[in-house]
N, C-alpha and C. Protein backbone atom coordinates (compact mmCIF):
# COMPACT_ATOMS: atom_id res chain seq x y z
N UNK A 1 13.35 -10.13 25.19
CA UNK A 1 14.56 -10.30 24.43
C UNK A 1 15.58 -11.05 25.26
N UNK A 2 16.41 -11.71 24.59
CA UNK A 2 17.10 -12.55 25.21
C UNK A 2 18.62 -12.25 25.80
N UNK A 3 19.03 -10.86 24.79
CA UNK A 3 20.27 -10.37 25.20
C UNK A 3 20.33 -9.11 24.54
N UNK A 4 21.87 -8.35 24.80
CA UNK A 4 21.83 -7.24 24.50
C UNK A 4 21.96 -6.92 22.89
N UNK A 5 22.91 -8.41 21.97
CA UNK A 5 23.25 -8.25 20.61
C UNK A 5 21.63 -8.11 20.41
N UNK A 6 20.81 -8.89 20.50
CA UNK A 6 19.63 -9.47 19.86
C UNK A 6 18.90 -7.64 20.25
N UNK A 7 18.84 -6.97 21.17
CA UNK A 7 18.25 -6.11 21.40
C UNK A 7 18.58 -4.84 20.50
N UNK A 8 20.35 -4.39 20.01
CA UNK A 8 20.94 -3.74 19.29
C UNK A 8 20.38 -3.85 17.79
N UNK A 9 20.55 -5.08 17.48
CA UNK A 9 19.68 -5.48 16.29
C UNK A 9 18.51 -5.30 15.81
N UNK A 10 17.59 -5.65 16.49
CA UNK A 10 15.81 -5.88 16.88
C UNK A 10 15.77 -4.34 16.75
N UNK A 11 16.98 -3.72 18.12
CA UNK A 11 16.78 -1.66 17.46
C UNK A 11 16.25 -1.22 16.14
N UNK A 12 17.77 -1.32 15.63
CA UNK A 12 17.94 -1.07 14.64
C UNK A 12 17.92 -1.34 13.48
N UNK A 13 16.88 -2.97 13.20
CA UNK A 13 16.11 -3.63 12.31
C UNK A 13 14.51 -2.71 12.52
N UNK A 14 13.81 -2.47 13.41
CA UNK A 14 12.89 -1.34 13.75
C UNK A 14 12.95 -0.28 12.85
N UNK A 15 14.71 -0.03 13.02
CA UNK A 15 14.71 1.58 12.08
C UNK A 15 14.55 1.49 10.89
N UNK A 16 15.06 0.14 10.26
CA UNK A 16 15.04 0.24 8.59
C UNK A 16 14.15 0.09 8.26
N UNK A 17 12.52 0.12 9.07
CA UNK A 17 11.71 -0.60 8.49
C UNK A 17 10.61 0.67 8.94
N UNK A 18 10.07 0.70 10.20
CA UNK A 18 9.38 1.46 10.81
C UNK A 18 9.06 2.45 11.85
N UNK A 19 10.70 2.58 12.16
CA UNK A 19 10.46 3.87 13.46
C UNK A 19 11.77 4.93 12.77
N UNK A 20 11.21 6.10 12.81
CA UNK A 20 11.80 7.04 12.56
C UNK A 20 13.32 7.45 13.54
N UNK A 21 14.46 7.27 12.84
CA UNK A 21 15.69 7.91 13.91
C UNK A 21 16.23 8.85 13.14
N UNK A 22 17.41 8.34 12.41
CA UNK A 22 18.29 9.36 12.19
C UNK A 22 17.80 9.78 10.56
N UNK A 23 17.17 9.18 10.43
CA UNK A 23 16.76 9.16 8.75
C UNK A 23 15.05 8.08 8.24
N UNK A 24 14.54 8.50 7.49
CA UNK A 24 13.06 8.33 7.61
C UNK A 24 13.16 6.39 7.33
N UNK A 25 12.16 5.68 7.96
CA UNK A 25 12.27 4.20 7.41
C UNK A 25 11.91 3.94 5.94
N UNK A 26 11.98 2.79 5.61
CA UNK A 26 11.14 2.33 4.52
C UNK A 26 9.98 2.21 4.47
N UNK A 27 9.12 2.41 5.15
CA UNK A 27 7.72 2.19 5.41
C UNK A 27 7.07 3.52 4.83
N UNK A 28 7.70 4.53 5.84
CA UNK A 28 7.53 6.18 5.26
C UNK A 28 8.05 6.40 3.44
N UNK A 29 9.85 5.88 3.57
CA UNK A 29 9.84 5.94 2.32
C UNK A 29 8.63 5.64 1.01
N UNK A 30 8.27 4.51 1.48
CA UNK A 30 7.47 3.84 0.72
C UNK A 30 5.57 4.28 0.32
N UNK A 31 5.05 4.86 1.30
CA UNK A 31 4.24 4.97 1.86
C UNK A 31 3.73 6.02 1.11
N UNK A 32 2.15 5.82 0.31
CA UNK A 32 1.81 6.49 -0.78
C UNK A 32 2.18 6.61 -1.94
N UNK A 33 3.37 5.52 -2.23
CA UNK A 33 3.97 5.69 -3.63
C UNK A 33 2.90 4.56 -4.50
N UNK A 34 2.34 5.63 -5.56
CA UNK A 34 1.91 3.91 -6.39
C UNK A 34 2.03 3.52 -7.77
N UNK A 35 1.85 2.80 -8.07
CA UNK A 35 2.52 2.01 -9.39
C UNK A 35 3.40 2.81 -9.86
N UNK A 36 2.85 3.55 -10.30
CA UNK A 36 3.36 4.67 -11.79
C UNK A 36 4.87 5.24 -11.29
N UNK A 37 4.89 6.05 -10.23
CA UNK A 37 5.68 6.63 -8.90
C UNK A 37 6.48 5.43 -8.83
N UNK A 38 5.99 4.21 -8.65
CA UNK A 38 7.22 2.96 -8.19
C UNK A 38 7.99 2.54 -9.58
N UNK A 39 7.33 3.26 -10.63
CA UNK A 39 8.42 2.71 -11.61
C UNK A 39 8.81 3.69 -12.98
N UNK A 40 8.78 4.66 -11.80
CA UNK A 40 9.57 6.00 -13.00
C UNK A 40 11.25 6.12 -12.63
N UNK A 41 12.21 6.56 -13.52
CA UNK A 41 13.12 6.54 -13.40
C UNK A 41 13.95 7.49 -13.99
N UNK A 42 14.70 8.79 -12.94
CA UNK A 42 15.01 9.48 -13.49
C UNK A 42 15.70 9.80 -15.44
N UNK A 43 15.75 10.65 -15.81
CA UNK A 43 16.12 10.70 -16.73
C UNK A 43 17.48 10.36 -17.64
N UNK A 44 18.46 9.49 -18.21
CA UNK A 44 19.40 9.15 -18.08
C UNK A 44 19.36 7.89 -17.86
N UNK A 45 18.94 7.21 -16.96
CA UNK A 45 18.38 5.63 -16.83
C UNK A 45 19.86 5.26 -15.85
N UNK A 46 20.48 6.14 -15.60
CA UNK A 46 21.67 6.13 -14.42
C UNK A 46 21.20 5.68 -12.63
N UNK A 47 19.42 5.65 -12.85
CA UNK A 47 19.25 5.33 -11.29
C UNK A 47 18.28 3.98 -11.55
N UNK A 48 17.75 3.32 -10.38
CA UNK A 48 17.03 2.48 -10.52
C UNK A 48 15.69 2.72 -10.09
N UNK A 49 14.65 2.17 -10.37
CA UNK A 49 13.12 2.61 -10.45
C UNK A 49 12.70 2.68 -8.75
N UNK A 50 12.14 2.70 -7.95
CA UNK A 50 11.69 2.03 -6.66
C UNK A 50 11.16 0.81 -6.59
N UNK A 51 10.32 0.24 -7.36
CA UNK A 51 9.93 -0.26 -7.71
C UNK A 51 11.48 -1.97 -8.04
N UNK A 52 11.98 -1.66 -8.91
CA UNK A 52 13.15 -2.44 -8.70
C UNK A 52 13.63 -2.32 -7.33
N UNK A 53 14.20 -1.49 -7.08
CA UNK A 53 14.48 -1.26 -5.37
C UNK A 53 13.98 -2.21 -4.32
N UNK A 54 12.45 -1.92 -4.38
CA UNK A 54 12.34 -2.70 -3.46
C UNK A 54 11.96 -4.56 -3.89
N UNK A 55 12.09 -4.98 -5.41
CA UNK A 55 12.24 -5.84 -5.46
C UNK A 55 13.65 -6.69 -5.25
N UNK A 56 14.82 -5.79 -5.32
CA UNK A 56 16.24 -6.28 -4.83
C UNK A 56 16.08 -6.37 -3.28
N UNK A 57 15.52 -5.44 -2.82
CA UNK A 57 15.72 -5.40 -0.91
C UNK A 57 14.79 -6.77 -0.73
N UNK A 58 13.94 -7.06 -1.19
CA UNK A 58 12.90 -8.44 -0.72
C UNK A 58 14.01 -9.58 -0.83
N UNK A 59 14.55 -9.69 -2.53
CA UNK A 59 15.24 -11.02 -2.61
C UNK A 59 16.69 -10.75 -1.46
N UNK A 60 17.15 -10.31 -0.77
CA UNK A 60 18.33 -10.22 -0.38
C UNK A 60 17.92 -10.70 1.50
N UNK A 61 16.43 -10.16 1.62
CA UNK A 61 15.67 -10.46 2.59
C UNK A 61 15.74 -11.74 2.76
N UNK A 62 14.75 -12.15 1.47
CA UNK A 62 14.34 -14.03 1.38
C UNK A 62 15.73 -14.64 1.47
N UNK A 63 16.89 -14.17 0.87
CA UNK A 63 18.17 -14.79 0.89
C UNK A 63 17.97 -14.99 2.38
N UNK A 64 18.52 -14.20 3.31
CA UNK A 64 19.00 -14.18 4.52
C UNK A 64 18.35 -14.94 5.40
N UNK A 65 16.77 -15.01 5.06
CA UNK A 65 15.57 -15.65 5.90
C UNK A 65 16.04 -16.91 5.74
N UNK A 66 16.12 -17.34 4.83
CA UNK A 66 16.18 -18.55 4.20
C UNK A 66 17.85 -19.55 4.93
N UNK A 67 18.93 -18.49 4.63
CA UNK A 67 19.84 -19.32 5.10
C UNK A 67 20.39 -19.48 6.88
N UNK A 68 18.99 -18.50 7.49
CA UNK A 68 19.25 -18.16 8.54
C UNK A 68 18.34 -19.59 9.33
N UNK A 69 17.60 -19.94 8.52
CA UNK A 69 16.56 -20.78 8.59
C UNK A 69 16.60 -22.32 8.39
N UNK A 70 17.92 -22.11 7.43
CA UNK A 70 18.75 -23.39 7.00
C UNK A 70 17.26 -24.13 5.79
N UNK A 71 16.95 -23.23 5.30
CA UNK A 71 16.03 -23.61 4.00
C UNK A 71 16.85 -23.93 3.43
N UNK A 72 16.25 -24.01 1.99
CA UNK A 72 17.07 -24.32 0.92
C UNK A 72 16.82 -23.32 0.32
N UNK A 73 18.52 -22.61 -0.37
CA UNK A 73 18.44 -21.07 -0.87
C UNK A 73 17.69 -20.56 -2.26
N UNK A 74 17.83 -19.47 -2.36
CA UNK A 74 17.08 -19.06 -3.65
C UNK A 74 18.11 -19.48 -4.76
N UNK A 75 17.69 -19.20 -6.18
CA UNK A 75 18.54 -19.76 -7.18
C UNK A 75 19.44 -18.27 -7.00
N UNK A 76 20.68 -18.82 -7.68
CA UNK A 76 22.04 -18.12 -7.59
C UNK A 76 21.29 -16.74 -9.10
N UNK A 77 22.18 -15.40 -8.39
CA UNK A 77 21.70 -14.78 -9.88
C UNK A 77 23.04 -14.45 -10.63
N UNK A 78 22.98 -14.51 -11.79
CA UNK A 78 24.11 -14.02 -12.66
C UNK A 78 24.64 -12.66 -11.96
N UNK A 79 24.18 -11.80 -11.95
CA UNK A 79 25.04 -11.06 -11.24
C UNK A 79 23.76 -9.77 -10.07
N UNK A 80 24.18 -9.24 -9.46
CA UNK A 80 23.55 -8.10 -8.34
C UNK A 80 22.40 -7.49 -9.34
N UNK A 81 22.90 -7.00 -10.65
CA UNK A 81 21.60 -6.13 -11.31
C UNK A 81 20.41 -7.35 -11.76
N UNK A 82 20.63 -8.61 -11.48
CA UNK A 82 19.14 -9.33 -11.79
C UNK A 82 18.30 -9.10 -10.56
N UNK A 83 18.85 -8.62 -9.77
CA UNK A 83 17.90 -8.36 -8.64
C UNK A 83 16.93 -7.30 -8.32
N UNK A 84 17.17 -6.67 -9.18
CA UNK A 84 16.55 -5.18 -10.31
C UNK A 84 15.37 -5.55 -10.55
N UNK A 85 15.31 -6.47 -11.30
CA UNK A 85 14.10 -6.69 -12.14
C UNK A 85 12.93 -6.24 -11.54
N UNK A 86 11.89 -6.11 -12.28
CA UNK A 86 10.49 -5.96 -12.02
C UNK A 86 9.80 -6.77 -13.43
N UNK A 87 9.01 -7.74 -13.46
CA UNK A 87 8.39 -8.69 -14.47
C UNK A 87 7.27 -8.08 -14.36
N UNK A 88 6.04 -7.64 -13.83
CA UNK A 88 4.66 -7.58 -13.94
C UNK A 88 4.44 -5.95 -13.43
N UNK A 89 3.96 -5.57 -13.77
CA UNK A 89 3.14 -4.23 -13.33
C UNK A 89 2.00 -4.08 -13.37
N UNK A 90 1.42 -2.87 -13.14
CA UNK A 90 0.23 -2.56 -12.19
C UNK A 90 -0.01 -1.94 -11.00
N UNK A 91 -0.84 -1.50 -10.61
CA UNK A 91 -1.19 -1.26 -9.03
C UNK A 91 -1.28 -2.71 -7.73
N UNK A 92 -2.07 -3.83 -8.69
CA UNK A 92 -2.36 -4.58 -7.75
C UNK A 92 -0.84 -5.16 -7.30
N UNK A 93 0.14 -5.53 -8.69
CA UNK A 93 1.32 -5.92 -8.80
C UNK A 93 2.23 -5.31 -7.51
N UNK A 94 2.18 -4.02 -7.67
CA UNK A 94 2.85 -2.99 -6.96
C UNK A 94 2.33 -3.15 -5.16
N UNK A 95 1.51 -3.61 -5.09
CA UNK A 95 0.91 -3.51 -3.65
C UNK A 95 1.30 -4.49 -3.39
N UNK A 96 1.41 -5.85 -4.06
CA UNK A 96 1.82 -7.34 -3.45
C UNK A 96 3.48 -7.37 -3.48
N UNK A 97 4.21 -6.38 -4.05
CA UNK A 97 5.68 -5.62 -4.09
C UNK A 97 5.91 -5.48 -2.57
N UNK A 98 5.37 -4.53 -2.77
CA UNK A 98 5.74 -4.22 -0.97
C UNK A 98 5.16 -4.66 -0.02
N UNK A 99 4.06 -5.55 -0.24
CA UNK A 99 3.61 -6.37 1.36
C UNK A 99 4.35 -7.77 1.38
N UNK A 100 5.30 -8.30 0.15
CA UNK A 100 6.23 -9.10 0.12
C UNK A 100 7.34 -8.60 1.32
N UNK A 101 7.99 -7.47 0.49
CA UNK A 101 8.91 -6.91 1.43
C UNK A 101 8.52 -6.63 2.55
N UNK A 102 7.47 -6.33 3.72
CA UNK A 102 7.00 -6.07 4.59
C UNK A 102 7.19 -7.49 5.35
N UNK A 103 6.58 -8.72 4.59
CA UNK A 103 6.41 -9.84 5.05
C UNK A 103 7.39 -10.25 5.39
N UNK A 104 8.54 -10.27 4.47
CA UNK A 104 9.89 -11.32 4.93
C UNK A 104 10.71 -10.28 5.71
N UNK A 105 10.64 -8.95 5.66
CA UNK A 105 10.83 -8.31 6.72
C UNK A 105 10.59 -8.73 8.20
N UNK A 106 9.34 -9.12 8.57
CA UNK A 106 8.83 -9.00 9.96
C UNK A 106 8.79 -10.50 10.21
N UNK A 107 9.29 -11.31 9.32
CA UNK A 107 9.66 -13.16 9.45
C UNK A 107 10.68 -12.99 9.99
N UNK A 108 11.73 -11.95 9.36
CA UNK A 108 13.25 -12.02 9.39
C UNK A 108 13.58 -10.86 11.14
N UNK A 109 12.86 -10.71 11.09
CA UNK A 109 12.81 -9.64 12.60
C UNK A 109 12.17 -10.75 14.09
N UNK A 110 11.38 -11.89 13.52
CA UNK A 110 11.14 -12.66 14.62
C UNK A 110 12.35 -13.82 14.52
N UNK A 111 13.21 -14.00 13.82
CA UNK A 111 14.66 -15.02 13.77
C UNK A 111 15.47 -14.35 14.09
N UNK A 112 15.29 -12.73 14.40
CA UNK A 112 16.91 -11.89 14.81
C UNK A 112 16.18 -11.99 16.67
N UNK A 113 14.94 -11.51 16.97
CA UNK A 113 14.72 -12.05 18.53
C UNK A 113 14.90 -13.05 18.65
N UNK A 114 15.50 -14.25 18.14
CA UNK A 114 15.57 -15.51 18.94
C UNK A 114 17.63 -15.96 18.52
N UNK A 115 18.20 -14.70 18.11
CA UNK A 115 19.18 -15.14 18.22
C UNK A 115 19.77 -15.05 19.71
N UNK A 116 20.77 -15.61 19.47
CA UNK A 116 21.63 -15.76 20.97
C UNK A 116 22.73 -15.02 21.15
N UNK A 117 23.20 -14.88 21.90
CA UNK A 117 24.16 -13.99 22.23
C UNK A 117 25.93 -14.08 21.83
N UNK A 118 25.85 -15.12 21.25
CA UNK A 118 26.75 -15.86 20.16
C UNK A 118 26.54 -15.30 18.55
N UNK A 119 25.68 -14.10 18.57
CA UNK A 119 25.27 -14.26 17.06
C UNK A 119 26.54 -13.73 16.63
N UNK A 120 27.88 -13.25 17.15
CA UNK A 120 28.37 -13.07 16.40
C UNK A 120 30.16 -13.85 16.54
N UNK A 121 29.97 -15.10 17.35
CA UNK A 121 30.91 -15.71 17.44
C UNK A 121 30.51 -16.94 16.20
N UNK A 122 31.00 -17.48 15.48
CA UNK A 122 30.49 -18.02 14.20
C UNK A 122 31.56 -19.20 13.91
N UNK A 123 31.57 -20.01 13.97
CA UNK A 123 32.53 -21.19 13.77
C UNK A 123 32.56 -21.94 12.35
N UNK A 124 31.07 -21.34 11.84
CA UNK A 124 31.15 -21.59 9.76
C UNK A 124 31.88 -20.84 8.88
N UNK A 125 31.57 -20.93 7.79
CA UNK A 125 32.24 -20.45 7.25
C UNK A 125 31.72 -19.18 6.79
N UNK A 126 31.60 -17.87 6.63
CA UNK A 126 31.35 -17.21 6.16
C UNK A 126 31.35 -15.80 7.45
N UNK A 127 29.95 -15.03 6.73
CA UNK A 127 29.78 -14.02 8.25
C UNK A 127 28.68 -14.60 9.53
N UNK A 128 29.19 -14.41 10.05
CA UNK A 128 28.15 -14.98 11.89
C UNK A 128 26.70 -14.29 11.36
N UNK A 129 25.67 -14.56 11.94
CA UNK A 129 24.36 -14.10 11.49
C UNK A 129 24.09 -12.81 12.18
N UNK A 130 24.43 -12.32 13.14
CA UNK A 130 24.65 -10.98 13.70
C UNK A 130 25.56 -10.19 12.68
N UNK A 131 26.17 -10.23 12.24
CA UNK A 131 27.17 -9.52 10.97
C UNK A 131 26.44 -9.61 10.12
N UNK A 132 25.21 -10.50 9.51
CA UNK A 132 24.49 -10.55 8.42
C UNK A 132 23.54 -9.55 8.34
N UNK A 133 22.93 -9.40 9.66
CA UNK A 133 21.53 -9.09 10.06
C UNK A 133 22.19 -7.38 9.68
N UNK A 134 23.05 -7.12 10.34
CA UNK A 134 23.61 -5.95 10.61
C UNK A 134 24.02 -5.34 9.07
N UNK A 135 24.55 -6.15 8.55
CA UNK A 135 24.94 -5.62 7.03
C UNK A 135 23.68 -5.54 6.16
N UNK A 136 22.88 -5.69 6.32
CA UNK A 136 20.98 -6.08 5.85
C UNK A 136 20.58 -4.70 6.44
N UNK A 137 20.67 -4.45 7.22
CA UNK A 137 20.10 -3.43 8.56
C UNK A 137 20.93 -2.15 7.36
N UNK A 138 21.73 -1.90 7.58
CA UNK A 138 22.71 -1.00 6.61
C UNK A 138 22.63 -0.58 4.96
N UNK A 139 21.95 -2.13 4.56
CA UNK A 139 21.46 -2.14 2.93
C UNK A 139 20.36 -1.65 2.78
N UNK A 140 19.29 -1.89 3.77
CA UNK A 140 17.95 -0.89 3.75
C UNK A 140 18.39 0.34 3.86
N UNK A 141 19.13 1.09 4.71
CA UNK A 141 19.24 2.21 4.76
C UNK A 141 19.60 3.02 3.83
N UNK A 142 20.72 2.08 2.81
CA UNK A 142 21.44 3.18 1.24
C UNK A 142 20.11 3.14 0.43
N UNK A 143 19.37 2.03 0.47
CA UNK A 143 18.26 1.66 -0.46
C UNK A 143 17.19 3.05 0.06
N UNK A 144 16.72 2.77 1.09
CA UNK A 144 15.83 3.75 1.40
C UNK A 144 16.68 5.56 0.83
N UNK A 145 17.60 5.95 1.06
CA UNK A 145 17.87 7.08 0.67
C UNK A 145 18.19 7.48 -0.49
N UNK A 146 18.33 6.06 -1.54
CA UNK A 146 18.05 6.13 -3.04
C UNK A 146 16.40 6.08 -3.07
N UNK A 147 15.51 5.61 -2.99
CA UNK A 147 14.13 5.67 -3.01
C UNK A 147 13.49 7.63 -1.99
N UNK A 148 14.25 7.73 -1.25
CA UNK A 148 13.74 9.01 -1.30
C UNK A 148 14.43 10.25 -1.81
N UNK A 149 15.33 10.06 -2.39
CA UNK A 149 15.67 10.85 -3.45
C UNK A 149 15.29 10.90 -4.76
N UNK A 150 14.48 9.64 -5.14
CA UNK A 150 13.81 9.24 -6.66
C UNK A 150 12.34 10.41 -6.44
N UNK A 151 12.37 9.93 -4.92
CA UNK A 151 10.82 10.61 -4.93
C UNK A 151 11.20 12.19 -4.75
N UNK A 152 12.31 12.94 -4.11
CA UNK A 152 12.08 13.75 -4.47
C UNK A 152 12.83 14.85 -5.90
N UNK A 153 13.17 13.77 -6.84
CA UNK A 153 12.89 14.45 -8.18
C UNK A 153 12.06 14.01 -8.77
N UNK A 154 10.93 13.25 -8.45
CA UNK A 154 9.62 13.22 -8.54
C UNK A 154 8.54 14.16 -8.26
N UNK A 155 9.19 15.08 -7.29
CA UNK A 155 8.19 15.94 -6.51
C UNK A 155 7.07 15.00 -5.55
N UNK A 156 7.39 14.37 -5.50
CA UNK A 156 6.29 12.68 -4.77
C UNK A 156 7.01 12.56 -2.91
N UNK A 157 7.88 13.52 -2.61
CA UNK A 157 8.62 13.67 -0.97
C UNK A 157 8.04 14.83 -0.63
N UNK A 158 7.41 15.16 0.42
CA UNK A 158 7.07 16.09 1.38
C UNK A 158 8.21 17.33 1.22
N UNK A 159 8.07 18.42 0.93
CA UNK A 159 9.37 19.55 1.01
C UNK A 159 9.77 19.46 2.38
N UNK A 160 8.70 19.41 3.41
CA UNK A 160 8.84 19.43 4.77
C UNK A 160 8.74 18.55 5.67
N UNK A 161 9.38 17.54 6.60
CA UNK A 161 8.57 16.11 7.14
C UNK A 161 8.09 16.67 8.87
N UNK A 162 7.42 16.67 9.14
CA UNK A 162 7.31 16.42 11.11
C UNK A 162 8.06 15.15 11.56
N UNK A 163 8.95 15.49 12.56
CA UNK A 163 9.50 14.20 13.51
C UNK A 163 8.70 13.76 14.80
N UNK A 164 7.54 14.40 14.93
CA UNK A 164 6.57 14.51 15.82
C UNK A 164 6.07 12.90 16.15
């Protein structure tokens, strides 16, 4: 690693994804849920499916990859709830769901090791990419604790977890 921001980050991009700290990752969240489970939704229709979930956490991913990357961005959405969506279902559907999110995850985790130690002095316009990464880092985390609360009024969460 190249510095200490990039190391703080790289941390705690780890946590939202796959090492257990203060609260379980997305990986665990995720982990054994399938189709059916990824797209039930409490009663009331007041929460969002997992399944949507983790199709909003991917596009917000690809956003970031993308402008971190100086691609050319995704199309603009009318508003935050198109990012909801889920178009296709299934099991197979559901498995290429989350190895999406896995993927631009661990793209977007080899562009936060090669930032510099400037990531958060920023002379453009907007937030510095260390402020991005970090506010991303933070959005997995509300996301993940809405997805394990779906699961457990699902009965689909462990009553008990090991931190072992």
């Amino acid at each position: 690693m190249h510095n200490k921001i990039s190391e703080v980050l790289l941390q705690n991009w780890d946590y939202s994804m796959d090492v257990e700290d203060w609260s379980p990752p997305l990986s665990d969240a995720l982990a054994g849920v399938d189709h059916l489970q990824a797209s039930w939704k409490p009663q009331g229709g007041a929460a969002n499916s997992i399944w949507e979930t983790v199709n909003h956490l991917t596009y917000y991913k690809e956003r970031l990859l993308k402008k971190l990357k100086g691609l050319p961005q995704l199309p603009d959405v009318d508003s935050n709830d198109d990012t909801f969506i889920v178009t296709v279902t299934g099991e197979e559907e559901w498995e290429k769901a989350v190895a999406a999110l896995k993927t631009v995850h661990a793209s977007l985790r080899e562009v936060i090791e090669a930032l510099e130690e400037g990531a958060y002095d920023w002379g453009g316009s907007g937030h510095a990419p260390g402020e991005e990464v970090m506010s991303l880092i933070l959005h997995d985390a509300y996301h993940t604790g809405q997805i394990v609360l779906i699961r457990k009024l699902q009965g689909s969460w462990p009553s008990r977890r090991s931190f072992d």
